[in-house]
Protein backbone atom coordinates (compact mmCIF):
# COMPACT_ATOMS: atom_id res chain seq x y z
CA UNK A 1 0.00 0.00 0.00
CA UNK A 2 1.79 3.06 -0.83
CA UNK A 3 2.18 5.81 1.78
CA UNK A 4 1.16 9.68 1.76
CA UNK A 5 3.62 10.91 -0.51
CA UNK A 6 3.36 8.08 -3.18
CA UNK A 7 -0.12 8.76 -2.80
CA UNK A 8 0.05 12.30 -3.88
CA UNK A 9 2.99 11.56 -6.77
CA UNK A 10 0.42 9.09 -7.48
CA UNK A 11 -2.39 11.17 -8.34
CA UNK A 12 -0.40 13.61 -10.31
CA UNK A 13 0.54 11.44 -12.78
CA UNK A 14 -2.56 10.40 -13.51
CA UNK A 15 -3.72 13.95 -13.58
CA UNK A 16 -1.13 14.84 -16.15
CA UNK A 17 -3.42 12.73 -18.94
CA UNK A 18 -0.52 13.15 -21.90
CA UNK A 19 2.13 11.94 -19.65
CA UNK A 20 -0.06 8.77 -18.30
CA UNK A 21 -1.41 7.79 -21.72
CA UNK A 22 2.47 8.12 -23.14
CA UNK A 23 3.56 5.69 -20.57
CA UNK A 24 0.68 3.10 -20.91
CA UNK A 25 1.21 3.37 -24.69
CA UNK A 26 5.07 2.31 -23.99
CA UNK A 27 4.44 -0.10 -21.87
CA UNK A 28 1.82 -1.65 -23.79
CA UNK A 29 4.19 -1.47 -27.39
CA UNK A 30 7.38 -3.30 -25.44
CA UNK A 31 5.22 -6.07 -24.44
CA UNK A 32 4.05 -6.72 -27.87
CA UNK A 33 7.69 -6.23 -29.61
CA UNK A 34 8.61 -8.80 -31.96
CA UNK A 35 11.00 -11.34 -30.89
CA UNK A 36 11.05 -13.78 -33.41
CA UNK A 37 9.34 -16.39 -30.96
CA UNK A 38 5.82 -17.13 -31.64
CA UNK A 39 5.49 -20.57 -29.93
CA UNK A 40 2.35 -21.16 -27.73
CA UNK A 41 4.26 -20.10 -23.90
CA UNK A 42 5.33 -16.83 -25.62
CA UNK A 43 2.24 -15.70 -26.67
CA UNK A 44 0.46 -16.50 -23.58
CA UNK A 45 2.76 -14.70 -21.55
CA UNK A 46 2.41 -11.98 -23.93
CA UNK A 47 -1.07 -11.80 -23.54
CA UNK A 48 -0.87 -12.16 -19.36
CA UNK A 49 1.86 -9.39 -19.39
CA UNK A 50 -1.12 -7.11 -21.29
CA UNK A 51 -4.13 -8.60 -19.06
CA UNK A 52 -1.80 -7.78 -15.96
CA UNK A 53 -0.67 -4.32 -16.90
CA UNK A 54 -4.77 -3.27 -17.76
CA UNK A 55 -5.16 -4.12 -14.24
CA UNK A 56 -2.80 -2.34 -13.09
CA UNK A 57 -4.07 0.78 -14.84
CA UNK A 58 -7.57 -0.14 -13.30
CA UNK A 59 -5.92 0.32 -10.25
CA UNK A 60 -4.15 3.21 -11.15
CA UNK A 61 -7.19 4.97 -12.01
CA UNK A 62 -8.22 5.29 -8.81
CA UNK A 63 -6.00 8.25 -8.59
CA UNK A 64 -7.37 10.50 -11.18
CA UNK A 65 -8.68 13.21 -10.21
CA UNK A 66 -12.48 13.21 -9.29
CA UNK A 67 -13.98 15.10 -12.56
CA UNK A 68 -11.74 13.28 -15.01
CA UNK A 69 -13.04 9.53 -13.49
CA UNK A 70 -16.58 11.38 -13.76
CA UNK A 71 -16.28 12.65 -17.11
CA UNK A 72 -14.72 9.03 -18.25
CA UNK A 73 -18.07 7.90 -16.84
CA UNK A 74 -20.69 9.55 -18.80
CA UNK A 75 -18.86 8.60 -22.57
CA UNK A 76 -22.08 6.72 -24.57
CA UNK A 77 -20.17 3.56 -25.80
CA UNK A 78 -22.68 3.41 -28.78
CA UNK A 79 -21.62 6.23 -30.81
């Protein structure tokens, strides 16, 4: 459980939207690089590095700022 000041460091990042969605976006992109090894084991542990890093971000999302989750919130999905 991070403490006060991770906390606070915390919600500034996600704040900062272009510097959180850069870092996701890298993250995501190393973990689908090409190796050359497309065997069965890779590609499920490629796929369980991606499931495992989307909840991470889940998590991490509970440091946005209130009117950002809010605003995430009210997007119509059928549009």
């Amino acid at each position: 459980m991070p403490n006060d000041t991770q906390i606070e460091k915390l919600k500034r990042f996600m704040a900062d939207k272009v510097m959180s969605e850069a870092v996701r976006d890298v993250l995501e992109k190393t973990l689908v690089q090409e190796t050359g090894l497309r065997d069965v084991h890779i590609l499920a542990a490629e796929r369980l590095a991606i499931d495992f890093i989307a909840n991470a971000w889940l998590e991490l999302e509970k440091y946005k700022p209130e009117k950002e989750r809010e605003a995430s919130n009210l997007r119509q999905v059928g549009l």
